[in-house]
N, C-alpha and C. Protein backbone atom coordinates (compact mmCIF):
# COMPACT_ATOMS: atom_id res chain seq x y z
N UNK A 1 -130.90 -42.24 -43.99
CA UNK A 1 -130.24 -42.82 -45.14
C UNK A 1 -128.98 -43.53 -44.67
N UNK A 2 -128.81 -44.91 -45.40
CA UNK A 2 -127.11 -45.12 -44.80
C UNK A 2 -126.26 -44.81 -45.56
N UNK A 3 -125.22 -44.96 -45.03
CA UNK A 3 -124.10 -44.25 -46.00
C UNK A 3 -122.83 -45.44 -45.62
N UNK A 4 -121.80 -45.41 -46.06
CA UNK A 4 -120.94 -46.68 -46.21
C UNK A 4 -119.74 -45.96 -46.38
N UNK A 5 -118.59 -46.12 -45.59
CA UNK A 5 -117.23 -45.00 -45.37
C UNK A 5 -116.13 -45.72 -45.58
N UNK A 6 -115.47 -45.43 -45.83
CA UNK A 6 -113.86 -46.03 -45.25
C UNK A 6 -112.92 -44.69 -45.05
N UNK A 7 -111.76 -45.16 -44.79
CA UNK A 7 -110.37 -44.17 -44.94
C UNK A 7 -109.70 -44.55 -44.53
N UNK A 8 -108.36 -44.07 -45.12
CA UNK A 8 -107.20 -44.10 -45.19
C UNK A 8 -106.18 -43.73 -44.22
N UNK A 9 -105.05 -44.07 -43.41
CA UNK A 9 -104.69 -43.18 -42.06
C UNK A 9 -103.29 -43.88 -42.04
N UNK A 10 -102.41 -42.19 -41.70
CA UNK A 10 -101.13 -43.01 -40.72
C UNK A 10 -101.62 -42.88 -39.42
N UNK A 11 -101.30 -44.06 -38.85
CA UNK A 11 -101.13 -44.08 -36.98
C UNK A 11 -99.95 -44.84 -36.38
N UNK A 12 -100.15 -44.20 -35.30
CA UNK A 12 -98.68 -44.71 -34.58
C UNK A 12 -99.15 -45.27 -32.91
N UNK A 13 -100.41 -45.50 -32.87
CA UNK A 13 -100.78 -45.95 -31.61
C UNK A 13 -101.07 -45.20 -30.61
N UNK A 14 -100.77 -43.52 -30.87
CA UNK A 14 -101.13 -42.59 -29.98
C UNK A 14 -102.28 -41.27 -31.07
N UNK A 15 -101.93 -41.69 -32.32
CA UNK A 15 -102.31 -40.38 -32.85
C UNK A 15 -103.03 -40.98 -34.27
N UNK A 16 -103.95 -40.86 -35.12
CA UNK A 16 -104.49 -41.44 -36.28
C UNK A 16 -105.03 -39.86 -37.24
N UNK A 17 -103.58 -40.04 -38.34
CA UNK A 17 -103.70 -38.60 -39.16
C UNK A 17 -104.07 -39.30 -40.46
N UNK A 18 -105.30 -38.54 -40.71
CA UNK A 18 -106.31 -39.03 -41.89
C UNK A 18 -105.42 -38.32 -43.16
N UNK A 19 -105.67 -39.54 -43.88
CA UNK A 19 -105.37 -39.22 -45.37
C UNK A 19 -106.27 -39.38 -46.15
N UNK A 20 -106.94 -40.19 -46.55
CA UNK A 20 -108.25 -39.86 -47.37
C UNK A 20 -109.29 -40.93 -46.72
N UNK A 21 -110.27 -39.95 -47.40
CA UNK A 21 -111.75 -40.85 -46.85
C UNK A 21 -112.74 -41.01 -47.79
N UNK A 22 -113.33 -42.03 -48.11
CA UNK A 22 -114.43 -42.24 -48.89
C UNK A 22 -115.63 -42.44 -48.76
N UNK A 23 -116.96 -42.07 -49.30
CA UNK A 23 -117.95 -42.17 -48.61
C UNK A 23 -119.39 -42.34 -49.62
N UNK A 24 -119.83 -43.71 -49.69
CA UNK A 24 -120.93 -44.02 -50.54
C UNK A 24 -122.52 -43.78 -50.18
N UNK A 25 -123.17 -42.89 -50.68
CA UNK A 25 -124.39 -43.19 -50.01
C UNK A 25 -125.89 -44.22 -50.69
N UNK A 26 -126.58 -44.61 -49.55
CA UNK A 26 -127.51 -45.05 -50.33
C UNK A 26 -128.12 -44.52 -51.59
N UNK A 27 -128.23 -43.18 -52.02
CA UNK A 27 -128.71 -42.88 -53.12
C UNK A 27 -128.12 -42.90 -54.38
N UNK A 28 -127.20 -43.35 -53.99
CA UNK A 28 -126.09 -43.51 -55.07
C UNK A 28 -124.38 -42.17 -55.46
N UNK A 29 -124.84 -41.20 -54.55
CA UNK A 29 -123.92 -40.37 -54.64
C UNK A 29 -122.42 -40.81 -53.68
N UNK A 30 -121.42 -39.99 -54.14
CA UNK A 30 -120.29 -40.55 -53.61
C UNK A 30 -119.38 -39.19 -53.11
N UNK A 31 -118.73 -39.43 -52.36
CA UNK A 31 -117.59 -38.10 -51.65
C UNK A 31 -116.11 -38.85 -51.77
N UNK A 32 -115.20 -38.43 -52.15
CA UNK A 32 -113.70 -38.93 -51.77
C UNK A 32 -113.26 -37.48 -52.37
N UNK A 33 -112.67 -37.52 -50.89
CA UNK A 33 -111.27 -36.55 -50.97
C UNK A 33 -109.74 -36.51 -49.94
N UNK A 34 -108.94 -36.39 -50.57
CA UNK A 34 -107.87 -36.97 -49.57
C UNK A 34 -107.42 -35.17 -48.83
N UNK A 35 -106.83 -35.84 -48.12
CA UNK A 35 -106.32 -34.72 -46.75
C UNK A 35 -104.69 -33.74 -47.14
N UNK A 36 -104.70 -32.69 -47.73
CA UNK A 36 -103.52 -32.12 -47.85
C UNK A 36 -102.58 -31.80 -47.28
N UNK A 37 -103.07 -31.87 -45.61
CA UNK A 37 -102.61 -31.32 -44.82
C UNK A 37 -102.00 -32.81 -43.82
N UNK A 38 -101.95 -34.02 -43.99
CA UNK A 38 -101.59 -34.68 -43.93
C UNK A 38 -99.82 -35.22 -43.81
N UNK A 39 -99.77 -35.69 -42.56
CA UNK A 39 -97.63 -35.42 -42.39
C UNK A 39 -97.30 -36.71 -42.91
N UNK A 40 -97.04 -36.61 -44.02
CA UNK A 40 -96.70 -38.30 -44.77
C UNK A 40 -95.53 -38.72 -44.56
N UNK A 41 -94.61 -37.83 -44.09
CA UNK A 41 -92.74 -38.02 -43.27
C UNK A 41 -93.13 -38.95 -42.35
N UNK A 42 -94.50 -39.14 -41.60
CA UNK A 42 -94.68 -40.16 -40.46
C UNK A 42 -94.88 -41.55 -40.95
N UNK A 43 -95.40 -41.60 -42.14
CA UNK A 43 -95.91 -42.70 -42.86
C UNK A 43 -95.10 -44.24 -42.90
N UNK A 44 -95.48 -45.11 -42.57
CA UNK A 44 -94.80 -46.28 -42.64
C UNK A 44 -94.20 -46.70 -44.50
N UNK A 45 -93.26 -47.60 -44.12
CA UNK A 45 -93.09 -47.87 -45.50
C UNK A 45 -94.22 -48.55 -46.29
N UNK A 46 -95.15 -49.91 -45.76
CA UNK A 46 -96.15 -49.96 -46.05
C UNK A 46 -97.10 -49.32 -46.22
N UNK A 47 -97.70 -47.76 -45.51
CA UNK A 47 -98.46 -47.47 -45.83
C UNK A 47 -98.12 -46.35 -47.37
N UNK A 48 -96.94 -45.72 -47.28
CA UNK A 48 -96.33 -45.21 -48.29
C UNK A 48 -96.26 -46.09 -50.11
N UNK A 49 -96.39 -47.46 -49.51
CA UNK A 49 -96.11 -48.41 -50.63
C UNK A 49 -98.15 -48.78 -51.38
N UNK A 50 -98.53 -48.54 -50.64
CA UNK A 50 -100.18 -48.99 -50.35
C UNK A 50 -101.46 -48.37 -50.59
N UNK A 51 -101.03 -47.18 -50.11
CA UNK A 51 -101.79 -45.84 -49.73
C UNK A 51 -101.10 -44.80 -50.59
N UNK A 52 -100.07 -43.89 -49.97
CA UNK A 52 -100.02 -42.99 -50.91
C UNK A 52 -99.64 -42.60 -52.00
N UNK A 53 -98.75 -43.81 -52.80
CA UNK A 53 -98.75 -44.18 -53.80
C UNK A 53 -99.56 -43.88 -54.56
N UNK A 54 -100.67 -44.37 -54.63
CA UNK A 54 -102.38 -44.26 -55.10
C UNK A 54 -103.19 -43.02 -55.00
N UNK A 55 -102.36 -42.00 -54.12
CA UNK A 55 -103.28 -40.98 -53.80
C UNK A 55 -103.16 -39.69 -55.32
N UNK A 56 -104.13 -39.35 -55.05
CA UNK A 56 -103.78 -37.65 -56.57
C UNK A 56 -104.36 -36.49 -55.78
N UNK A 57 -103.65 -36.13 -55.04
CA UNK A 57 -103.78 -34.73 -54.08
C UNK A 57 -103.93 -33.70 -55.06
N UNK A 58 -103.75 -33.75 -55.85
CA UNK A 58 -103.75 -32.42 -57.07
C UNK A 58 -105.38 -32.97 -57.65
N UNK A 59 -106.05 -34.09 -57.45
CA UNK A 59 -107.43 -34.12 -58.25
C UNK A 59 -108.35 -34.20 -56.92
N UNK A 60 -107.92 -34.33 -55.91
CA UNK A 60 -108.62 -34.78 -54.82
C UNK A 60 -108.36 -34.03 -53.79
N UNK A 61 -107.40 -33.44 -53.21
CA UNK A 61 -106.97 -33.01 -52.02
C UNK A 61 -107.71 -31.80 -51.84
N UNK A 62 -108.02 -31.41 -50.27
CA UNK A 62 -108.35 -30.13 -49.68
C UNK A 62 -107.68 -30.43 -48.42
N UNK A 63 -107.71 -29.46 -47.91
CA UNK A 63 -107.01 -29.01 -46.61
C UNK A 63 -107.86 -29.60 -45.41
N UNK A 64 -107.49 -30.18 -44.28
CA UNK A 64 -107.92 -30.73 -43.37
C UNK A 64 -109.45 -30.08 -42.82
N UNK A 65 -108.98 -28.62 -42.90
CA UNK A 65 -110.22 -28.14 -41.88
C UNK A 65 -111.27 -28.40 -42.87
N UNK A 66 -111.38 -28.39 -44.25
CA UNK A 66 -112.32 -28.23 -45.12
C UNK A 66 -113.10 -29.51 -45.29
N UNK A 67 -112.57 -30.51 -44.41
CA UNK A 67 -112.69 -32.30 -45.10
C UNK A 67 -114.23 -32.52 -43.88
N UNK A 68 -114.26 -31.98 -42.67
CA UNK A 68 -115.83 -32.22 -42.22
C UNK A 68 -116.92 -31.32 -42.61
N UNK A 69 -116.75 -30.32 -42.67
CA UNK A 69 -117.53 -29.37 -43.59
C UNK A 69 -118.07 -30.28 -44.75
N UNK A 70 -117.19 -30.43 -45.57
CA UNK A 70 -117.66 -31.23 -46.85
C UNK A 70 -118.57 -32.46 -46.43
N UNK A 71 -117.54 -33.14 -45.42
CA UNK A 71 -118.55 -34.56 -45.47
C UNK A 71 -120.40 -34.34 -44.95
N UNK A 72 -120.12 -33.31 -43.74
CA UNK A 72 -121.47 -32.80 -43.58
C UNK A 72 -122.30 -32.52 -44.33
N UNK A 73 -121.45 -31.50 -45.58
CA UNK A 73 -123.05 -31.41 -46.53
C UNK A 73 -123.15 -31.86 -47.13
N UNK A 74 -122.62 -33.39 -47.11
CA UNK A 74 -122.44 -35.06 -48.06
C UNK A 74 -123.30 -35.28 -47.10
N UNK A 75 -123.34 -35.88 -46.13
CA UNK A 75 -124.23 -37.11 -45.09
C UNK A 75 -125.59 -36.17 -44.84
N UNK A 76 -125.18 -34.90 -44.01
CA UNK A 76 -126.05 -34.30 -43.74
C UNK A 76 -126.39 -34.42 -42.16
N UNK A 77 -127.73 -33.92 -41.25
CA UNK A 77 -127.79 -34.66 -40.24
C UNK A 77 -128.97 -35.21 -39.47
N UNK A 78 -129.58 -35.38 -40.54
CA UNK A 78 -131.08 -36.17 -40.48
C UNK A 78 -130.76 -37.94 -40.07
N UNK A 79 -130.09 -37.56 -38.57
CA UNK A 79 -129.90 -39.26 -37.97
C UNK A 79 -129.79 -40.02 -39.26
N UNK A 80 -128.22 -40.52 -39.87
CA UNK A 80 -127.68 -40.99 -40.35
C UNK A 80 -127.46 -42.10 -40.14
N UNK A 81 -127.54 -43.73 -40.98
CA UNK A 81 -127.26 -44.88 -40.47
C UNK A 81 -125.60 -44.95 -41.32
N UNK A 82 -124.55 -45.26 -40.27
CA UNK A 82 -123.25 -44.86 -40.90
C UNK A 82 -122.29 -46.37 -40.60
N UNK A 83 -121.93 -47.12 -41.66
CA UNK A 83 -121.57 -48.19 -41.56
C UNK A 83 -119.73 -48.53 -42.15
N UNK A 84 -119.08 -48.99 -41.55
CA UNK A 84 -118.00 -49.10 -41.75
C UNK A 84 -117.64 -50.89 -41.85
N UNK A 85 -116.23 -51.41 -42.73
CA UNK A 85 -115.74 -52.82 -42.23
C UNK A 85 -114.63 -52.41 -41.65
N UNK A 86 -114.28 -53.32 -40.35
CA UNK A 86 -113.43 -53.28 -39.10
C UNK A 86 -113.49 -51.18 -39.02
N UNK A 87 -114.48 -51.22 -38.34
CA UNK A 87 -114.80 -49.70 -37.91
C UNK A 87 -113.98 -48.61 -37.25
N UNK A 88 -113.66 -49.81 -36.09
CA UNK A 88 -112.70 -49.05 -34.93
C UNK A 88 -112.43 -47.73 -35.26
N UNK A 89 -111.42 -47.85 -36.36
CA UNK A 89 -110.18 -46.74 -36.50
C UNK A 89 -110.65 -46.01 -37.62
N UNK A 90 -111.73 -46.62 -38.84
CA UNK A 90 -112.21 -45.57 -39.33
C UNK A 90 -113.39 -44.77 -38.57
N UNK A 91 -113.81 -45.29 -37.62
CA UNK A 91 -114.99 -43.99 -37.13
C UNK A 91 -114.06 -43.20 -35.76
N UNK A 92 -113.03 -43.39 -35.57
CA UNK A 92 -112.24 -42.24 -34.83
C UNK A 92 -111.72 -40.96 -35.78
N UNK A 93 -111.12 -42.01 -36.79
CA UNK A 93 -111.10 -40.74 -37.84
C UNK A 93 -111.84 -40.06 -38.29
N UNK A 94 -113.25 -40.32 -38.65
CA UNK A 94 -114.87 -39.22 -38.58
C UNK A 94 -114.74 -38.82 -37.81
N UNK A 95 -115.05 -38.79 -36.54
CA UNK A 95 -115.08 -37.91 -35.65
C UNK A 95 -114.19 -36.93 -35.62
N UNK A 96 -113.17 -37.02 -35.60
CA UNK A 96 -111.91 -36.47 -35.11
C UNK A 96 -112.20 -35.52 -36.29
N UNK A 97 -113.07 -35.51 -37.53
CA UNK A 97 -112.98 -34.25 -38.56
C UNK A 97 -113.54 -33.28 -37.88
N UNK A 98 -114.77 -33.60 -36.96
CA UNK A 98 -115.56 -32.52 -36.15
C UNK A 98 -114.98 -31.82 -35.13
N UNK A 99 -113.55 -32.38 -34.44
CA UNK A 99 -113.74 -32.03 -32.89
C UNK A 99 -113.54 -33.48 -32.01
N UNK A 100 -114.27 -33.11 -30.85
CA UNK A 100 -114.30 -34.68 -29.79
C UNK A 100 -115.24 -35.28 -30.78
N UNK A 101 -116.00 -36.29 -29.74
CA UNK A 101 -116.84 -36.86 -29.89
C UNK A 101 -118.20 -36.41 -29.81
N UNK A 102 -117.88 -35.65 -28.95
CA UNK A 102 -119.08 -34.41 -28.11
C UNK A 102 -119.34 -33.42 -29.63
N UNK A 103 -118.59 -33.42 -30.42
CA UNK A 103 -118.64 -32.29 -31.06
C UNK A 103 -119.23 -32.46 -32.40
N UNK A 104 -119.51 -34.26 -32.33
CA UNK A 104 -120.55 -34.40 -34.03
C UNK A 104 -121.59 -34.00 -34.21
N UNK A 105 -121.79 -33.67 -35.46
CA UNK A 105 -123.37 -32.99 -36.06
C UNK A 105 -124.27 -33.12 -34.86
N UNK A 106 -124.92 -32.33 -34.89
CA UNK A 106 -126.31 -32.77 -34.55
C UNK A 106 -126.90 -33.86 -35.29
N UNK A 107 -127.64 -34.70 -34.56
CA UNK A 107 -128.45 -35.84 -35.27
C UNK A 107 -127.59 -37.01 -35.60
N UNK A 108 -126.12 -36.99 -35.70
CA UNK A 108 -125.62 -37.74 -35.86
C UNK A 108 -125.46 -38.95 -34.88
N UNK A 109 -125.10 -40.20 -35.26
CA UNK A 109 -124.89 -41.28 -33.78
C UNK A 109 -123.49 -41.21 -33.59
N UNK A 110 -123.32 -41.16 -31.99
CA UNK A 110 -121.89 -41.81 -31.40
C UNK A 110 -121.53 -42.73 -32.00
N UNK A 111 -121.80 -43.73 -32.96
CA UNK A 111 -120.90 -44.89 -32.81
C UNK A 111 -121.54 -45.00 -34.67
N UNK A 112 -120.70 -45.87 -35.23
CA UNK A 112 -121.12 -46.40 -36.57
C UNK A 112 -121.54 -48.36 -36.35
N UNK A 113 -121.79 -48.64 -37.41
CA UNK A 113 -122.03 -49.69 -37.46
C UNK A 113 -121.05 -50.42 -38.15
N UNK A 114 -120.99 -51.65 -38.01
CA UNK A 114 -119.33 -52.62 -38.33
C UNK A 114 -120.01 -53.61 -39.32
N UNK A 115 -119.97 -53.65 -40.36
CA UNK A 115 -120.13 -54.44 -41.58
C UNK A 115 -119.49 -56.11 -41.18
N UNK A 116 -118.12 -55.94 -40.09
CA UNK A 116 -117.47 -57.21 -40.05
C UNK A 116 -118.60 -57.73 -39.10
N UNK A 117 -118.87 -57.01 -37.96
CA UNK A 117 -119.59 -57.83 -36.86
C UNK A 117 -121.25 -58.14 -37.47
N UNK A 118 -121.72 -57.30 -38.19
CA UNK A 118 -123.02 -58.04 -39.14
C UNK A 118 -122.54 -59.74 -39.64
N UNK A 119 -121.48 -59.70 -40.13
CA UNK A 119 -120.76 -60.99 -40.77
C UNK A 119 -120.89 -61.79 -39.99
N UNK A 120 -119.97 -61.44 -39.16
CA UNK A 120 -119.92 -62.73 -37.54
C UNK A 120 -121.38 -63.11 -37.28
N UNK A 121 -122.39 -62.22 -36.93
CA UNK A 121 -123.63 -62.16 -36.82
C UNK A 121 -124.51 -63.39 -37.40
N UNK A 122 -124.15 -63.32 -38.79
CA UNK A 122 -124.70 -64.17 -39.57
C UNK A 122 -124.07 -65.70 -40.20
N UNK A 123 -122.89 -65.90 -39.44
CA UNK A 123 -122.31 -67.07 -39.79
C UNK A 123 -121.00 -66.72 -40.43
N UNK A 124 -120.70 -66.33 -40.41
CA UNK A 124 -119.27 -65.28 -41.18
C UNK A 124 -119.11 -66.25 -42.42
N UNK A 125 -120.42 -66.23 -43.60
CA UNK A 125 -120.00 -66.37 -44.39
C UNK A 125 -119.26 -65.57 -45.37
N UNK A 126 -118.05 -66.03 -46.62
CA UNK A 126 -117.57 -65.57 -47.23
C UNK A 126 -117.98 -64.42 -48.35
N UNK A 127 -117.19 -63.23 -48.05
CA UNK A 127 -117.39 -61.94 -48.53
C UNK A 127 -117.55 -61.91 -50.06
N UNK A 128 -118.20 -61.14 -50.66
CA UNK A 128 -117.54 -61.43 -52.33
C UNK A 128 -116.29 -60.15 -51.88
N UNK A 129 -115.15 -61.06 -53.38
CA UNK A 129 -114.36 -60.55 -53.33
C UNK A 129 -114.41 -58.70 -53.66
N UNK A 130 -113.37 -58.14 -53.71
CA UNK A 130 -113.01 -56.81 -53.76
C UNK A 130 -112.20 -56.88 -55.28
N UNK A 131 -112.72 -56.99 -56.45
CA UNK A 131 -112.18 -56.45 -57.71
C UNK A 131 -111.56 -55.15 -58.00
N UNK A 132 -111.00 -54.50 -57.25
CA UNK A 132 -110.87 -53.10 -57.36
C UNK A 132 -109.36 -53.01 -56.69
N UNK A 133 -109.29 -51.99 -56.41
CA UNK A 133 -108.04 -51.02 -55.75
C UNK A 133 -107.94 -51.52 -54.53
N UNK A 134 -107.52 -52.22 -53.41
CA UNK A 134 -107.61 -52.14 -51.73
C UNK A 134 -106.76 -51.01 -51.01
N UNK A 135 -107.36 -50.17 -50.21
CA UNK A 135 -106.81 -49.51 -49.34
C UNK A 135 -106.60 -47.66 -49.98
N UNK A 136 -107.60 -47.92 -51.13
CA UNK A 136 -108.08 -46.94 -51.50
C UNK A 136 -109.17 -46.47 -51.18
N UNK A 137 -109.73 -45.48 -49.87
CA UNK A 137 -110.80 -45.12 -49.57
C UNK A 137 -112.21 -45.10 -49.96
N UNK A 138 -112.46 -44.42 -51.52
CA UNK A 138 -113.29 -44.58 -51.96
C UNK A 138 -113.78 -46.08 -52.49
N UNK A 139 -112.81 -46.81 -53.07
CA UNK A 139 -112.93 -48.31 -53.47
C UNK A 139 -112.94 -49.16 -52.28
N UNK A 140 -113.06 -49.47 -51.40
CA UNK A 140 -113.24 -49.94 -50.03
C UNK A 140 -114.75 -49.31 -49.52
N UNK A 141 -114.78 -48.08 -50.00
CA UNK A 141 -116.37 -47.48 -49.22
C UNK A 141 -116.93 -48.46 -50.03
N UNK A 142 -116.89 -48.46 -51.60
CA UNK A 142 -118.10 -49.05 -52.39
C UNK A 142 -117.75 -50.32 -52.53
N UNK A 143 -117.08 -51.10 -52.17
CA UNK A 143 -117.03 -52.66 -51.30
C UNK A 143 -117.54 -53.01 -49.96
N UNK A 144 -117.63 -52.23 -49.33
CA UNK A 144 -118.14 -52.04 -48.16
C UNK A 144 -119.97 -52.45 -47.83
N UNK A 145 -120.11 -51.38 -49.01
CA UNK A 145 -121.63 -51.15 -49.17
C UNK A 145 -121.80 -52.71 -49.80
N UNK A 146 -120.87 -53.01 -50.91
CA UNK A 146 -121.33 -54.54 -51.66
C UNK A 146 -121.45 -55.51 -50.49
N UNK A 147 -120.71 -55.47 -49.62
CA UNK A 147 -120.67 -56.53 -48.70
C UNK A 147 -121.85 -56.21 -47.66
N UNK A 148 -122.16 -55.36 -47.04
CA UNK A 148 -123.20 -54.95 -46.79
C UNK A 148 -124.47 -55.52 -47.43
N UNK A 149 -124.73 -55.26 -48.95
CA UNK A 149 -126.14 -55.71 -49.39
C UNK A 149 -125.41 -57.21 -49.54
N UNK A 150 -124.66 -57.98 -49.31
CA UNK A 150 -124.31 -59.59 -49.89
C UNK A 150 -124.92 -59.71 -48.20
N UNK A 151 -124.98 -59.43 -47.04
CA UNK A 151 -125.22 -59.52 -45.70
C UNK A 151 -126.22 -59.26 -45.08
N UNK A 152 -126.96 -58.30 -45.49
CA UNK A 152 -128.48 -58.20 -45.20
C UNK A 152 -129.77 -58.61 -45.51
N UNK A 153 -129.94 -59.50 -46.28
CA UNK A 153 -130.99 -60.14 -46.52
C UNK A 153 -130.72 -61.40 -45.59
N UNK A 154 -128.81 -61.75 -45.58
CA UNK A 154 -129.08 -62.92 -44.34
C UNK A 154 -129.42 -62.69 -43.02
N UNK A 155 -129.02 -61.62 -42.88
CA UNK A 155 -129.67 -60.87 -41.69
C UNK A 155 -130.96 -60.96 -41.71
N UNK A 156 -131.79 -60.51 -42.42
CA UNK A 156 -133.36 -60.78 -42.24
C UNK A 156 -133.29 -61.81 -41.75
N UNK A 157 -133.11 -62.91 -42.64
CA UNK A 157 -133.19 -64.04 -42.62
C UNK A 157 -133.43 -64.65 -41.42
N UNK A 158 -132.32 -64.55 -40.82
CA UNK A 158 -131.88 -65.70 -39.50
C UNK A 158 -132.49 -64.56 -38.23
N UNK A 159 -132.99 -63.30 -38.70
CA UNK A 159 -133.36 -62.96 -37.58
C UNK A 159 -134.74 -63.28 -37.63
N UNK A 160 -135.51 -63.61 -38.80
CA UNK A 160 -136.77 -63.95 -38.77
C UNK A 160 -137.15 -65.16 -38.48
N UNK A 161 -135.89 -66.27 -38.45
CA UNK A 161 -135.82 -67.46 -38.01
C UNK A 161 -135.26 -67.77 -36.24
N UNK A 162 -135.01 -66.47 -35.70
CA UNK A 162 -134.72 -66.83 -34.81
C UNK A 162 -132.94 -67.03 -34.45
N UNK A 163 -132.40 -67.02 -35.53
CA UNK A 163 -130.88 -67.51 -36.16
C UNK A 163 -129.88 -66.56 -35.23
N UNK A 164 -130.20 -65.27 -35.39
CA UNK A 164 -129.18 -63.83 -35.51
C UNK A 164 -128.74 -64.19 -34.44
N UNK A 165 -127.20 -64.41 -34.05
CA UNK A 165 -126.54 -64.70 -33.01
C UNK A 165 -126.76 -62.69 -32.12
């Protein structure tokens, strides 16, 4: 099944402390919960102005250790297709709920898939826009996924033509 993620994070170039994460799946079910345990004293003024502003730790929050547990028996680990836009730094933060890298689910893949580089892929045509919240985890997962299905049929496409860079 794929599933479609984002989240939320302070980083400082050595360290990436999750604040919330969102997570859409193909069947239509959804996960967001933000991180309680989260040191927001580190937080940039932008991300403070952006991010946690927006957050409701009192409707959403659990405690760090509790946040891969959960997502696990959200995704599950029946080899998962797990897709992110600009991935990098949200699939360090997945991982990092488990442990290393060494330490994800069973069945799960090392690496996610990048919604931006599908784009490039296909001509980097223009995204539909994001009507919603930005930089709100869950509203970014389910933009994610939109941009995703606006991108995969061109994908067929140009790969059936020969096109797919």
């Amino acid at each position: 099944m794929r599933y479609w993620f984002d989240t939320e994070f302070i980083e400082d170039g050595k360290t990436i402390d999750l604040l919330s994460i969102g997570i859409v799946a193909e069947d239509g079910r959804e996960l967001y919960l933000e991180n309680l345990s989260a040191d927001v004293s580190r937080a940039s003024d932008w991300v403070r102005e952006n991010v946690i502003a927006h957050l409701d730790m009192v409707k959403h929050g659990v405690a760090h250790e509790e946040i891969g547990p959960k997502v696990l028996a959200f995704v599950g680990a029946d080899k998962p297709e797990i897709w992110a836009y600009y991935a990098d730094y949200d699939w360090v933060a997945m991982c990092q709920l488990f442990g290393t890298m060494m330490d994800l689910p069973k069945g799960w893949p090392m690496y996610c898939r990048d919604v931006k580089q599908l784009c490039d892929a296909v001509g980097n045509p223009k995204l539909p826009e994001q009507g919603t919240q930005e930089h709100n985890a869950i509203e970014d997962a389910r933009w994610t996924r939109q941009a995703w299905e606006f991108l995969a049929p061109l994908a067929v496409h140009r790969e059936a033509t020969g096109a797919l860079k």
